[in-house]
N, C-alpha and C. Protein backbone atom coordinates (compact mmCIF):
# COMPACT_ATOMS: atom_id res chain seq x y z
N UNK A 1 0.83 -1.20 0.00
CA UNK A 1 0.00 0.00 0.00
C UNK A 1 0.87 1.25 0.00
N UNK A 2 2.07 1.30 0.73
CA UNK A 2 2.88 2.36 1.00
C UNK A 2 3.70 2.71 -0.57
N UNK A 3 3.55 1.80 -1.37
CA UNK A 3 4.09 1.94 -2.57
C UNK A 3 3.31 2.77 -3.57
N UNK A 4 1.66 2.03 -3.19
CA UNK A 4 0.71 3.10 -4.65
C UNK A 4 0.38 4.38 -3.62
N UNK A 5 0.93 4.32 -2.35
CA UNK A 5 0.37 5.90 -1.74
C UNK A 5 1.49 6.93 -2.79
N UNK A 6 2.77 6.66 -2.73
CA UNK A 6 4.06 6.91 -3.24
C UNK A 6 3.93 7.36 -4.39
N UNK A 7 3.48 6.46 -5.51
CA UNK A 7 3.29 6.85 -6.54
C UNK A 7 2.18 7.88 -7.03
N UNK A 8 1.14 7.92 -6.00
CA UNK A 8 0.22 8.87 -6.09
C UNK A 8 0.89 10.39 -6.05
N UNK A 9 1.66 10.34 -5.02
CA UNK A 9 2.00 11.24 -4.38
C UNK A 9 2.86 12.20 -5.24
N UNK A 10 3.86 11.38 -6.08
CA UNK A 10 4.28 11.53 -7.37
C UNK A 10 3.81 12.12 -8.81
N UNK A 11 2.45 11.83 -8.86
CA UNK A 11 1.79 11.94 -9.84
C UNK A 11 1.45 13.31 -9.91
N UNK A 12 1.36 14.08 -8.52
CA UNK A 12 1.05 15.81 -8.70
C UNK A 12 1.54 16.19 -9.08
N UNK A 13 1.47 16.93 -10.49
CA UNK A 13 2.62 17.52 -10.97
C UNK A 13 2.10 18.69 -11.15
N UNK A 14 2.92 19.70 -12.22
CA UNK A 14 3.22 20.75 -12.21
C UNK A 14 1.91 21.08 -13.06
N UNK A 15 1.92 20.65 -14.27
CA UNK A 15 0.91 20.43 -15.57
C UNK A 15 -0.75 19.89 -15.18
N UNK A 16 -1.44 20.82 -15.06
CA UNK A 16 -3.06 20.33 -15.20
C UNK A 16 -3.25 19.08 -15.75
N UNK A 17 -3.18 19.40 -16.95
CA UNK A 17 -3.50 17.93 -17.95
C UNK A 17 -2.44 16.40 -17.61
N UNK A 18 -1.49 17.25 -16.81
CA UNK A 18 -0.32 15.88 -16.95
C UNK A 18 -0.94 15.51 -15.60
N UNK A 19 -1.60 15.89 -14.37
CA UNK A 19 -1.87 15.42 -12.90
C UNK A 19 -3.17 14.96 -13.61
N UNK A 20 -4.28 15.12 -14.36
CA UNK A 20 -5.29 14.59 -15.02
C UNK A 20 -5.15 12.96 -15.45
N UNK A 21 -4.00 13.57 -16.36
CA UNK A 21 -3.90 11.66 -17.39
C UNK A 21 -3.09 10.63 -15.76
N UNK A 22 -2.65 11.26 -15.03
CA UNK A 22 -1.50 10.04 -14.34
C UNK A 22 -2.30 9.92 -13.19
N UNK A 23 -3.55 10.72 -12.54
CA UNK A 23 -4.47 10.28 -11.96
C UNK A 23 -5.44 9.19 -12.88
N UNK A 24 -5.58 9.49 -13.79
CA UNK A 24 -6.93 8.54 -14.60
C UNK A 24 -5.95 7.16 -14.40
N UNK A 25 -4.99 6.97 -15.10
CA UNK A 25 -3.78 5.90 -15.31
C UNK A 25 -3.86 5.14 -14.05
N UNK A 26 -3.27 6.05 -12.95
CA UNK A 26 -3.55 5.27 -11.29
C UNK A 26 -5.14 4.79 -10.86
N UNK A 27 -5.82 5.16 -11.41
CA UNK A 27 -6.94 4.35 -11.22
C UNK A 27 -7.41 3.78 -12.23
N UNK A 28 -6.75 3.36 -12.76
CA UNK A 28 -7.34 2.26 -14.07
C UNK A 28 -6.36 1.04 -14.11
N UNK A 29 -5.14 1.69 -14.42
CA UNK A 29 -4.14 0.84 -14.46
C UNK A 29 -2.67 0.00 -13.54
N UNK A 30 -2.59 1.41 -12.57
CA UNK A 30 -1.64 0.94 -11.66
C UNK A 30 -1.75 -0.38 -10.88
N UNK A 31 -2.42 -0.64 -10.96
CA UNK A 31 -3.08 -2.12 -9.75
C UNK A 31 -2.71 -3.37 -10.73
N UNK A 32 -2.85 -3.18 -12.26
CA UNK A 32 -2.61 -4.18 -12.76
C UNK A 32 -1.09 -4.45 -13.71
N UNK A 33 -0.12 -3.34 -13.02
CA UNK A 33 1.41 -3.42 -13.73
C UNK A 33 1.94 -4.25 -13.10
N UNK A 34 2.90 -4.72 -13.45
CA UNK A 34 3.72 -6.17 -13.24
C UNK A 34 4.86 -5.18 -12.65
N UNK A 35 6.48 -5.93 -12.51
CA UNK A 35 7.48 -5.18 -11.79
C UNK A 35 8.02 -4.43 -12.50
N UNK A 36 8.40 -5.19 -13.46
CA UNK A 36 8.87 -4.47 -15.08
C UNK A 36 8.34 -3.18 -15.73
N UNK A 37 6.87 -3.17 -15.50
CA UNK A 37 5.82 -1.82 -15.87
C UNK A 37 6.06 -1.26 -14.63
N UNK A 38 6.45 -1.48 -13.47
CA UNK A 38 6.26 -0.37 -12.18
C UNK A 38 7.63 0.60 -12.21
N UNK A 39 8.49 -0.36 -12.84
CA UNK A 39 9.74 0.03 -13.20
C UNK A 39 9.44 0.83 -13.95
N UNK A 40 9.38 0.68 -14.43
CA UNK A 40 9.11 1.99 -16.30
C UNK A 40 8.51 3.30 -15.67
N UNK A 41 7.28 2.73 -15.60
CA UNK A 41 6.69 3.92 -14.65
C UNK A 41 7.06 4.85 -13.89
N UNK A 42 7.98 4.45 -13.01
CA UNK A 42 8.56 5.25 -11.80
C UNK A 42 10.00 6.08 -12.77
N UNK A 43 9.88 5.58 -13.74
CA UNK A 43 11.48 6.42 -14.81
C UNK A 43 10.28 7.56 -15.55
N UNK A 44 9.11 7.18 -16.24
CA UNK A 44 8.57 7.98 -16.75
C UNK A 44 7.99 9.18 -15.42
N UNK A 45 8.16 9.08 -14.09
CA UNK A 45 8.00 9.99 -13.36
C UNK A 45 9.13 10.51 -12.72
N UNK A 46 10.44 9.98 -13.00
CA UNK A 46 11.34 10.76 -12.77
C UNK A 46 11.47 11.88 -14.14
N UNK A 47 10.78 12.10 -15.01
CA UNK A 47 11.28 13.06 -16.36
C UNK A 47 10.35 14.55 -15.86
N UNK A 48 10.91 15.47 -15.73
CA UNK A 48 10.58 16.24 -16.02
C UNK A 48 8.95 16.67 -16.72
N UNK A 49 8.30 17.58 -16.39
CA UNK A 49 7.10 17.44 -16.56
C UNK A 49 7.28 17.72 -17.98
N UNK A 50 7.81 18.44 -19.08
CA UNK A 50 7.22 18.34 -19.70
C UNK A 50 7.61 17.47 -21.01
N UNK A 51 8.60 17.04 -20.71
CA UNK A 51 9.43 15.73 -21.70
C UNK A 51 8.09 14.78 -21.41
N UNK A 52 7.93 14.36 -20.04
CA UNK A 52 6.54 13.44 -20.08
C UNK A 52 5.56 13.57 -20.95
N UNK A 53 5.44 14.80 -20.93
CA UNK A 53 3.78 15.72 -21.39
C UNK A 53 3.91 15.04 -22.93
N UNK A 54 5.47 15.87 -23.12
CA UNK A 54 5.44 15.51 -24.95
C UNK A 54 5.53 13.86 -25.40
N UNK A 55 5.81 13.56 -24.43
CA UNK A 55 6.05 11.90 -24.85
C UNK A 55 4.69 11.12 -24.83
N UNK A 56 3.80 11.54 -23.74
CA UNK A 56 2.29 11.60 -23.95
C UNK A 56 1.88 11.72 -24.76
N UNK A 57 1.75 12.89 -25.85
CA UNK A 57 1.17 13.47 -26.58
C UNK A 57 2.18 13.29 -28.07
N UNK A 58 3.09 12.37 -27.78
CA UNK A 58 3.93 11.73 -29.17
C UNK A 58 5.02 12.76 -29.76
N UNK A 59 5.13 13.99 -28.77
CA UNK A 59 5.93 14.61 -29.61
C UNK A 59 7.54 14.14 -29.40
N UNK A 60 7.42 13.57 -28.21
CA UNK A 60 8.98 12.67 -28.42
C UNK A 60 8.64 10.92 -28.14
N UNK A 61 9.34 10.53 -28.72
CA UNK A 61 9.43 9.13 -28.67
C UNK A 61 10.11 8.32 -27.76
N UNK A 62 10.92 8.97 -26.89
CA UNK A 62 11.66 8.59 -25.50
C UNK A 62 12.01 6.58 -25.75
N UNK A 63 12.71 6.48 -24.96
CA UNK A 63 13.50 5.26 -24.79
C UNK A 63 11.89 4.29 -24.91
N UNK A 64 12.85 3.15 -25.70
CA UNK A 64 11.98 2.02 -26.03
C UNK A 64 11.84 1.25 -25.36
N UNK A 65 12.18 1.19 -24.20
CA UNK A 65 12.21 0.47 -22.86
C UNK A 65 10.91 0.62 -22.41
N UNK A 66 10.27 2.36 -22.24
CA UNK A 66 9.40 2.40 -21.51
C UNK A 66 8.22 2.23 -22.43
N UNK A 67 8.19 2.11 -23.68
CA UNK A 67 7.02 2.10 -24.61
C UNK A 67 5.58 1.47 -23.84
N UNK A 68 5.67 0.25 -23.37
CA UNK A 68 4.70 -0.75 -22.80
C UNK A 68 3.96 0.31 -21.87
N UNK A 69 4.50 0.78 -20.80
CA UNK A 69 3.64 2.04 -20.10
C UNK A 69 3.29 3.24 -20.62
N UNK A 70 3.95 3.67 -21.58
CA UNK A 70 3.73 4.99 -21.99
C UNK A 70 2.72 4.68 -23.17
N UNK A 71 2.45 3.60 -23.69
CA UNK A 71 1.07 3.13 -24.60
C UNK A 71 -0.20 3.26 -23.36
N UNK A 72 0.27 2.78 -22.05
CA UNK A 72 -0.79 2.92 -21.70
C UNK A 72 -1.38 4.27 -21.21
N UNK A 73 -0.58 4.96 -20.59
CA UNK A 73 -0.60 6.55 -20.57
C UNK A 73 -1.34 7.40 -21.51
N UNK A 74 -0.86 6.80 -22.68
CA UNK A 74 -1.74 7.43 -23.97
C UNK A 74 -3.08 7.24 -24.12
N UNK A 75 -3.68 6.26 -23.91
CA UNK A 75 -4.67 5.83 -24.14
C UNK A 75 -5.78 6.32 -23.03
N UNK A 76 -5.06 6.33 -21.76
CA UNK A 76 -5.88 7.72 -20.60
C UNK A 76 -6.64 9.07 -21.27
């Protein structure tokens, strides 16, 4: 539990729309990532808000590592 409080906690960001999509995401999807996706995840919230934003929204394509989460991000 102390882990998805964490990641919540994380998710406030700077960006309206970016605390929007990574709230929808944590309640849709966080419960069902494996270690590998929690991993990813927690790198796509170490970036800077708005490298995230654009990687969201496709304007960068960021490391292919994290693709598997950041498909799901998109789709929020």
């Amino acid at each position: 539990m102390k882990k998805l409080e964490r990641a919540r906690w994380r998710c406030r960001r700077g960006l309206l729309e970016l605390d929007i999509v990574l709230q929808r995401f944590m309640d849709e999807y966080y419960a069902k990532l494996d270690e590998a996706e929690l991993e990813q995840f927690e790198t796509l919230l170490d970036l800077p808000d708005n490298d995230l934003w654009d990687m969201i929204n496709l304007k960068e394509t960021g490391n292919g590592n994290l693709q598997p989460v950041l498909r799901l991000l998109q789709k929020v």
